[in-house]
C-alpha atoms as a PDB file:
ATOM      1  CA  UNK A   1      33.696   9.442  14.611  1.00  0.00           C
ATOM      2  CA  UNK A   2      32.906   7.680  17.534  1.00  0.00           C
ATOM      3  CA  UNK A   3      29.366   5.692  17.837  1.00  0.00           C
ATOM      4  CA  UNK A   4      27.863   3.832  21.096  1.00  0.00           C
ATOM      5  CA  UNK A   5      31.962   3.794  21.737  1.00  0.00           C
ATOM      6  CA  UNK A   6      33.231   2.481  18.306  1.00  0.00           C
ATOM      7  CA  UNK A   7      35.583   4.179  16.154  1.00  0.00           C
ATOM      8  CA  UNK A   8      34.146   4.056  12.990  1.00  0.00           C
ATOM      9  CA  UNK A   9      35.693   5.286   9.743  1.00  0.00           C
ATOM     10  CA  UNK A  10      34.615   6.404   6.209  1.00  0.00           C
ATOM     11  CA  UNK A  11      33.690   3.250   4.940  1.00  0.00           C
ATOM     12  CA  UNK A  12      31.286   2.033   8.090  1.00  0.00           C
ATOM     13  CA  UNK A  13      29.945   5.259   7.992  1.00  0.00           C
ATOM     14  CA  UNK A  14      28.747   5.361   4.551  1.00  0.00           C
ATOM     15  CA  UNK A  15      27.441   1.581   4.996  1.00  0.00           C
ATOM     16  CA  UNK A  16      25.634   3.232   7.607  1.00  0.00           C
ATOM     17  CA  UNK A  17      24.184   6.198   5.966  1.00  0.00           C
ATOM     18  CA  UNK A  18      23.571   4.002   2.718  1.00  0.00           C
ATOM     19  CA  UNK A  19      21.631   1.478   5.089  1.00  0.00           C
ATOM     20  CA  UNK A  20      19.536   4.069   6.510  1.00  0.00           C
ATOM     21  CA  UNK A  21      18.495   5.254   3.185  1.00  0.00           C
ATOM     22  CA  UNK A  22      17.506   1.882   1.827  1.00  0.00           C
ATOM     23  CA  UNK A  23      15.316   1.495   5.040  1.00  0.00           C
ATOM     24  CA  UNK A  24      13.403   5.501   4.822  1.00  0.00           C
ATOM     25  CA  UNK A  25      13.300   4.294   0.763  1.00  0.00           C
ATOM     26  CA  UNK A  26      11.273   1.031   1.861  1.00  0.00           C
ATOM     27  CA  UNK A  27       8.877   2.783   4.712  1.00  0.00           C
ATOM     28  CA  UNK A  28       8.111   5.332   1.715  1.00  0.00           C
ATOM     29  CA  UNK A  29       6.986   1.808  -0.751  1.00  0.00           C
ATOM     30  CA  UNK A  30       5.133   0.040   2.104  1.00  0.00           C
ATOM     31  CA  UNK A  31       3.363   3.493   3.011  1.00  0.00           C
ATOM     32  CA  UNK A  32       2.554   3.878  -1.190  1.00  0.00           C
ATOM     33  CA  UNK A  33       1.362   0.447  -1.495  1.00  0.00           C
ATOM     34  CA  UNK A  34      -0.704   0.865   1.932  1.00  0.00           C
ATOM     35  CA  UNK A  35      -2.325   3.836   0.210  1.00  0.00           C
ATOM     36  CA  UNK A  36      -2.662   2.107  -3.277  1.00  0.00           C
ATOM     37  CA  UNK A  37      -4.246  -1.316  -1.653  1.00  0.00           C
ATOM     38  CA  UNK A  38      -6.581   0.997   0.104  1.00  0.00           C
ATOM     39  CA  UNK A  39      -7.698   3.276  -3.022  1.00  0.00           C
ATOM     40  CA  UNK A  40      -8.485  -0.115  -5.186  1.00  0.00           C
ATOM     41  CA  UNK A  41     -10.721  -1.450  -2.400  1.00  0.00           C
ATOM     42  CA  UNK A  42     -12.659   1.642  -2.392  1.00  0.00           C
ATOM     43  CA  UNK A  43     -12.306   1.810  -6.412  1.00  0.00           C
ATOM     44  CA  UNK A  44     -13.991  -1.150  -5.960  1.00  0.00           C
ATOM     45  CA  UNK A  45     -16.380  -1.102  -3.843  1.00  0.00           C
ATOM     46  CA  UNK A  46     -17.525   1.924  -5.555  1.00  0.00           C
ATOM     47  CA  UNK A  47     -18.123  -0.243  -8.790  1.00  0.00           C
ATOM     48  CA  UNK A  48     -19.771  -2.507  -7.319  1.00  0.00           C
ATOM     49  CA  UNK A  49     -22.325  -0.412  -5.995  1.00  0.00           C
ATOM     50  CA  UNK A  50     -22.866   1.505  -9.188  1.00  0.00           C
ATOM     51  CA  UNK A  51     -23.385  -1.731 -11.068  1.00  0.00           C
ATOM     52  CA  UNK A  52     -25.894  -3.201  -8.353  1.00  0.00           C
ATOM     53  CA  UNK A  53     -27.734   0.310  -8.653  1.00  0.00           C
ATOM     54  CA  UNK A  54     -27.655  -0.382 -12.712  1.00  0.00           C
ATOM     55  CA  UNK A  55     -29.306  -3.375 -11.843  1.00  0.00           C
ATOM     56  CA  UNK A  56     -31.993  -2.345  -9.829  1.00  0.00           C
ATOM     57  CA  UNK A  57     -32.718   0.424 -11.989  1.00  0.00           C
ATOM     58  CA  UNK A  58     -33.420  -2.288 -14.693  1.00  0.00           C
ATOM     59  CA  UNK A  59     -35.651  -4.468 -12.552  1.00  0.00           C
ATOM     60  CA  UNK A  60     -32.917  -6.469 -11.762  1.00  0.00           C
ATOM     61  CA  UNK A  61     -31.775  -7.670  -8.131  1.00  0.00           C
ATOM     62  CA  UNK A  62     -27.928  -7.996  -7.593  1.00  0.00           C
ATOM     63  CA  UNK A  63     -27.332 -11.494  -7.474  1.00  0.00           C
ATOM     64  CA  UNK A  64     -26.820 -13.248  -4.580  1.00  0.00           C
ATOM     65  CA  UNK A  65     -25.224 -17.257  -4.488  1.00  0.00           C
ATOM     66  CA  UNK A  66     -24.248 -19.224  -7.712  1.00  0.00           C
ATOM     67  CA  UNK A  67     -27.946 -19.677  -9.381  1.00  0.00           C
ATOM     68  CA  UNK A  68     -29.088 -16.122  -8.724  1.00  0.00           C
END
């Protein structure tokens, strides 16, 4: 098989085909951690905002700064 006008044989081309699988495997775990890292921000967020409406319900303010 030639590529960009190199002969290459079985052996380069299964380096090749095994390095282009390791990179579509790693876009796949930075796109999964991108969506994790995302989903826990919101998670929290979310928590945070059901606590602080806990709070209020109770008569108490969220806190704001180290003394409250």
């Amino acid at each position: 098989m030639t590529l960009f006008g190199y002969d290459l044989d079985g052996q380069q081309i299964a380096a090749l085909v095994s390095l282009l699988a390791v990179l579509a495997l790693w876009l796949v775990v930075l796109g999964r951690e991108r969506g994790y890292a995302r989903w826990f921000r919101q998670w929290e967020a979310d928590r945070k905002a059901r606590r602080d409406a806990e709070l209020a319900q109770h008569g108490q303010g969220p806190k704001r700064g180290p003394w409250g």
